[in-house]
Protein backbone atom coordinates (compact mmCIF):
# COMPACT_ATOMS: atom_id res chain seq x y z
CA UNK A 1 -15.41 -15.97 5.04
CA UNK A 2 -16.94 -12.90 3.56
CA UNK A 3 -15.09 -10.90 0.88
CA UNK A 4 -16.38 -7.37 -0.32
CA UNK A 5 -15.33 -6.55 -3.80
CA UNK A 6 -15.09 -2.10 -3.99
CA UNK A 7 -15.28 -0.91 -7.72
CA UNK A 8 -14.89 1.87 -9.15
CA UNK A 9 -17.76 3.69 -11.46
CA UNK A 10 -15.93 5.66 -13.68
CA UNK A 11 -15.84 4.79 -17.52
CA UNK A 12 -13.88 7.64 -18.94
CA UNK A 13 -10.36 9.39 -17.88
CA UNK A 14 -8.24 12.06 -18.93
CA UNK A 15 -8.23 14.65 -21.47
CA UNK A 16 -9.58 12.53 -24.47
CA UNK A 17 -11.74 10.30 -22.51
CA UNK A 18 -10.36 7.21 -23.21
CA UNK A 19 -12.85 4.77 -22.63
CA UNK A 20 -12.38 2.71 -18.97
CA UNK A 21 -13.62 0.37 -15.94
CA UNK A 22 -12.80 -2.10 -14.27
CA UNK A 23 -10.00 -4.47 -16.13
CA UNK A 24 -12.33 -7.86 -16.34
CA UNK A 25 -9.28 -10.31 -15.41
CA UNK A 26 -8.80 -7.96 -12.64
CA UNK A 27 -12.37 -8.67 -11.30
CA UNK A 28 -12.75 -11.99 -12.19
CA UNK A 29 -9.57 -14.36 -11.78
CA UNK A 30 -10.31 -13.00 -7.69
CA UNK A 31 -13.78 -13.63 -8.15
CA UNK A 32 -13.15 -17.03 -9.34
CA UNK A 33 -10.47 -17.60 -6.22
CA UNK A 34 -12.30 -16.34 -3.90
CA UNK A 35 -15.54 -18.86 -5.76
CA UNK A 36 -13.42 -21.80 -5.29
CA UNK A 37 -12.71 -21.34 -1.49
CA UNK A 38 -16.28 -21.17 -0.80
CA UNK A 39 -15.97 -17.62 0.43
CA UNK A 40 -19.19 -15.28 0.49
CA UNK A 41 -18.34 -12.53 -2.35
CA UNK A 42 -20.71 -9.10 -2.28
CA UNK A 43 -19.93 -5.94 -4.36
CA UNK A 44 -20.03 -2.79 -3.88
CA UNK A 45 -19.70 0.55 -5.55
CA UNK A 46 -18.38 4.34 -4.44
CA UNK A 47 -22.05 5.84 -5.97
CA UNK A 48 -24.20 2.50 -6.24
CA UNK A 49 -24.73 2.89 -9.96
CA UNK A 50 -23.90 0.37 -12.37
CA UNK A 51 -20.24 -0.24 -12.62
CA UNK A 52 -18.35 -0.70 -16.01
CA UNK A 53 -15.84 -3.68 -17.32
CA UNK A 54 -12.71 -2.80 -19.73
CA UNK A 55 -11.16 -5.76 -21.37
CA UNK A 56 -13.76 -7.32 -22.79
CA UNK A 57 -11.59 -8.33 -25.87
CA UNK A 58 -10.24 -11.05 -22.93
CA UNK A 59 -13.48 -12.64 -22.75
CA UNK A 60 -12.16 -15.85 -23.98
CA UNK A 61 -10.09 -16.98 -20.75
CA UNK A 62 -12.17 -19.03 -18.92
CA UNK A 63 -12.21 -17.05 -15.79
CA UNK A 64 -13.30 -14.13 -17.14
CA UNK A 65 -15.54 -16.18 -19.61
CA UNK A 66 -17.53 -17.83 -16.45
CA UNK A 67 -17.22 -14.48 -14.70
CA UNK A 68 -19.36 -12.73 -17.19
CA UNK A 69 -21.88 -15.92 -18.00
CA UNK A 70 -22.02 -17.08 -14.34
CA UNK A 71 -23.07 -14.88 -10.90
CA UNK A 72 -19.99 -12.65 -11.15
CA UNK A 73 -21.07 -9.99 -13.46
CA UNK A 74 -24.80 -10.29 -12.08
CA UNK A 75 -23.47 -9.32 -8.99
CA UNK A 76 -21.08 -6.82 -9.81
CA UNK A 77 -23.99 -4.75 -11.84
CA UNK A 78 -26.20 -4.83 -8.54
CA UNK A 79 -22.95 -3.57 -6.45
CA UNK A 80 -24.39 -1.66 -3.35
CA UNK A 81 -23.24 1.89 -2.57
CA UNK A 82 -20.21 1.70 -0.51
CA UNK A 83 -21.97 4.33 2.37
CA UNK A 84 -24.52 1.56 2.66
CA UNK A 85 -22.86 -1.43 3.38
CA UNK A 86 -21.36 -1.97 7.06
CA UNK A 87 -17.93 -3.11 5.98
CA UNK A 88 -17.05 -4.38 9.56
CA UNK A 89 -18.70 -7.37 8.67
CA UNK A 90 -16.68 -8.69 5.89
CA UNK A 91 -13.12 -10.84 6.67
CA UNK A 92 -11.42 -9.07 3.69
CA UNK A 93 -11.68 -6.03 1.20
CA UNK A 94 -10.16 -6.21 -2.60
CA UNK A 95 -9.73 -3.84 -4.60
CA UNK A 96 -9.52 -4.70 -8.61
CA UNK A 97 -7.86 -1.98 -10.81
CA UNK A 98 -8.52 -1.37 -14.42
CA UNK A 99 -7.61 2.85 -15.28
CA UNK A 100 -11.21 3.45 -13.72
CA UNK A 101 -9.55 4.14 -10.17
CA UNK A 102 -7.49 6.70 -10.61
CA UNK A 103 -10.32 8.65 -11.67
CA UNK A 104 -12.76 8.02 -8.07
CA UNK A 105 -10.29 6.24 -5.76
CA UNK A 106 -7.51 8.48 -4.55
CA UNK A 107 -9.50 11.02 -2.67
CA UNK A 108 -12.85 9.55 -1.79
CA UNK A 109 -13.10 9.73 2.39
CA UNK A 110 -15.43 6.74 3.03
CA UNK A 111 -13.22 4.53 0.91
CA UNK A 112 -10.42 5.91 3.36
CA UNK A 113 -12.26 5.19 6.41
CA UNK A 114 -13.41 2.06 5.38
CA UNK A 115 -9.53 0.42 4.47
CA UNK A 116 -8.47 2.35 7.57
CA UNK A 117 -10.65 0.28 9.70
CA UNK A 118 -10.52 -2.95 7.89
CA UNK A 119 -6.77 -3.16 8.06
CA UNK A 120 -6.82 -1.96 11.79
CA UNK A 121 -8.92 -4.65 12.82
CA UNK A 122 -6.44 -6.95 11.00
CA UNK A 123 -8.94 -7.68 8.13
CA UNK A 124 -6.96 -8.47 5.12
CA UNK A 125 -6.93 -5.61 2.36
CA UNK A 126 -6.24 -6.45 -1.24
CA UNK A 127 -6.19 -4.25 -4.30
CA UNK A 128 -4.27 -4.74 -7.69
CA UNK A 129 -2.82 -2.92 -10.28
CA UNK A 130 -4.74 0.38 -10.52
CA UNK A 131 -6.27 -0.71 -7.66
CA UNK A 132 -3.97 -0.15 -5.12
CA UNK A 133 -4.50 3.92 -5.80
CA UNK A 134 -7.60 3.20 -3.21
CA UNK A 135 -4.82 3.01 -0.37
CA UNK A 136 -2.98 6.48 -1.08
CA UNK A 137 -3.90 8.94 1.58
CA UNK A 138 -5.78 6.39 3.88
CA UNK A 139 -4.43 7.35 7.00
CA UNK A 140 -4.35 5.24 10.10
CA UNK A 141 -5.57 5.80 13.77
CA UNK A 142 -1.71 7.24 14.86
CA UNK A 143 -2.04 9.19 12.10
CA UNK A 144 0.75 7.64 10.00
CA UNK A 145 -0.16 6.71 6.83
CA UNK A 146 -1.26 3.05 5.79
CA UNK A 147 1.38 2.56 2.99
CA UNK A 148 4.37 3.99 5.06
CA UNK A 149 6.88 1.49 5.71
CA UNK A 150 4.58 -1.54 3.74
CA UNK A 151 6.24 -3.84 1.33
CA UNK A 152 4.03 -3.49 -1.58
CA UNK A 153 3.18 -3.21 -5.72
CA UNK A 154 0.97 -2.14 -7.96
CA UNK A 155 0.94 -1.19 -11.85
CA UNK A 156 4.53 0.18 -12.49
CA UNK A 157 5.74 3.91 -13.83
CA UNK A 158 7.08 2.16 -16.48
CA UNK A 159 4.24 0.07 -17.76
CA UNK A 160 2.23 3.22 -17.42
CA UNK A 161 4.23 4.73 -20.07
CA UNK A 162 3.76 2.30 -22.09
CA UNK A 163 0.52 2.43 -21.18
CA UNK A 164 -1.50 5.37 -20.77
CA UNK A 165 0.86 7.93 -19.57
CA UNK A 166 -1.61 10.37 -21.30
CA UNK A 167 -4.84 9.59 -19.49
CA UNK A 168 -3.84 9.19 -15.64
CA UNK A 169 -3.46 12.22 -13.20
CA UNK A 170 -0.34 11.10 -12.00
CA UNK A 171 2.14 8.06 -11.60
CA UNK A 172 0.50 5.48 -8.79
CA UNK A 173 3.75 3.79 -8.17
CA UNK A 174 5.74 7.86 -7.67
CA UNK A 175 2.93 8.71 -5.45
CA UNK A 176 2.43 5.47 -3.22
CA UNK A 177 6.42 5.53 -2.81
CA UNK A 178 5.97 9.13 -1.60
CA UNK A 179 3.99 8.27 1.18
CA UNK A 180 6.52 5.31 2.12
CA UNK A 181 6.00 2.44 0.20
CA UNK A 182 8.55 -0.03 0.30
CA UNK A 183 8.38 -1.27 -3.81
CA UNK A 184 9.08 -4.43 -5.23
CA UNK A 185 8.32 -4.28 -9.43
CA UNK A 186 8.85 -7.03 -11.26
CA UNK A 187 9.62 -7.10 -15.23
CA UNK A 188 6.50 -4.92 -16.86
CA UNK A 189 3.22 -7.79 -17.31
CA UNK A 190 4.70 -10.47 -15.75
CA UNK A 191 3.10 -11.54 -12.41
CA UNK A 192 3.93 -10.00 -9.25
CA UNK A 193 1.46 -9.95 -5.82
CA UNK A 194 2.91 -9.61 -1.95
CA UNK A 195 1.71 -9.77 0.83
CA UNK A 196 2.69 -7.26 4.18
CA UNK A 197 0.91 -8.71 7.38
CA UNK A 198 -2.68 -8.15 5.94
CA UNK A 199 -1.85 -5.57 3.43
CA UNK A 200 -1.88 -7.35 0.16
CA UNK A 201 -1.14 -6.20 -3.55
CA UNK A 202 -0.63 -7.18 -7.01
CA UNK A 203 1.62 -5.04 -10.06
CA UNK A 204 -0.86 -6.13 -13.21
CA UNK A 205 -3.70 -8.22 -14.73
CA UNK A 206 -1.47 -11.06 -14.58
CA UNK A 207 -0.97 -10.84 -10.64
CA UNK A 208 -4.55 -10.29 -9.88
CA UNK A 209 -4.78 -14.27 -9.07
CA UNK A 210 -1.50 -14.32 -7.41
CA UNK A 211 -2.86 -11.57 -5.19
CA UNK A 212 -6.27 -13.26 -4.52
CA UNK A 213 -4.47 -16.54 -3.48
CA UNK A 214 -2.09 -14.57 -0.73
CA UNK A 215 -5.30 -13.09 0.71
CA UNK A 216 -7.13 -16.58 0.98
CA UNK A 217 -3.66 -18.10 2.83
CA UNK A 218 -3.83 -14.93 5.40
CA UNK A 219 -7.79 -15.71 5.89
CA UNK A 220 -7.30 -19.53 5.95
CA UNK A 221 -4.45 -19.32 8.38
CA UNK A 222 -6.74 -16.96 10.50
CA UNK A 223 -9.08 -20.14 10.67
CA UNK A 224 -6.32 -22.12 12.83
């Protein structure tokens, strides 16, 4: 199985530039899943310049700790540009969040295409937190759009006032819910992935593994 990891390169948002990336447990508790089943993991990025990690302070869990001293952050600094990858040859897409999306991921059109495709050739698509931002506005082939009708999470309206109401353009949960999204929060932090057919999505850091497993049991049970 081949997994392609999409990150964002931002490193600042909002109207104090509060400092951002991706959100290292984000990256690397999937990274480490994804490891351990043996699955071919490639990055890539919207521009192809050096991405950015937030959460560094988190260093000491040992997924993120082998993440940044093993392949995983060598790999994630040499992240292709999206435009030249040929994404039909990966199983599965994932998406890891951190406030850095919100800044590149909402409107970018290749990014659209690309999760467009993959979920319409029943590839499994995977995002979480801030991550799941990369899915607003894809639209599919009928023209409907991807999230419509989709049991699904991502990082909650009210953790993001708690969080960094101040920095983001806009609430992710308001605006995937306005294009159909059927929501399912859980209490703010505390772990929360789904899975929709091959649509699947995590609320927070702590349901970035959650998510990765559910997208290993839709690729494993693709295998039978």
């Amino acid at each position: 199985m081949k997994i392609l990891i999409i990150v964002s390169n931002a490193n600042t948002i909002g109207p104090n530039n509060r400092r951002t990336g991706v959100f290292l447990p984000e990256v690397a508790h999937p990274y480490a899943e994804f490891s351990r089943a043996n699955y071919q993991i490639d990055f890539a990025s919207l521009t192809g310049d050096t991405p950015y990690l937030d959460a560094l302070n988190l260093a000491d869990d040992p997924d993120n700790l082998s993440f940044l001293t093993g392949k995983g952050w060598a790999s994630m600094q040499k992240a292709v540009k999206l435009s030249d990858v040929d994404v039909s040859g990966y199983d599965a897409i994932f998406v890891p969040g951190g406030l850095a999306p919100m800044v590149d991921m909402a409107e970018n059109p290749l990014l659209k295409k690309v999760i467009a495709e993959t979920y319409e050739r029943n590839g499994v698509v995977g995002a979480v937190c801030h991550g799941p931002v990369s899915f607003l506005n894809v639209k599919l082939s009928d023209g409907s759009y991807l999230v419509n009708g989709k049991n699904m999470v991502s990082f909650t309206n009210e953790e993001e006032e708690n969080y960094a109401r101040a920095d983001v353009p806009f609430y992710l949960q308001t605006a995937l819910t306005n294009q159909g999204a059927i929501y399912h929060t859980a209490a703010p932090w505390s772990a929360n992935s789904i899975a929709d057919d091959n649509l699947v999505t995590g609320q927070n850091p702590a349901s970035a593994k959650g998510a990765a497993e559910k997208m290993i049991a839709i690729l494993e049970s693709s295998k039978a």
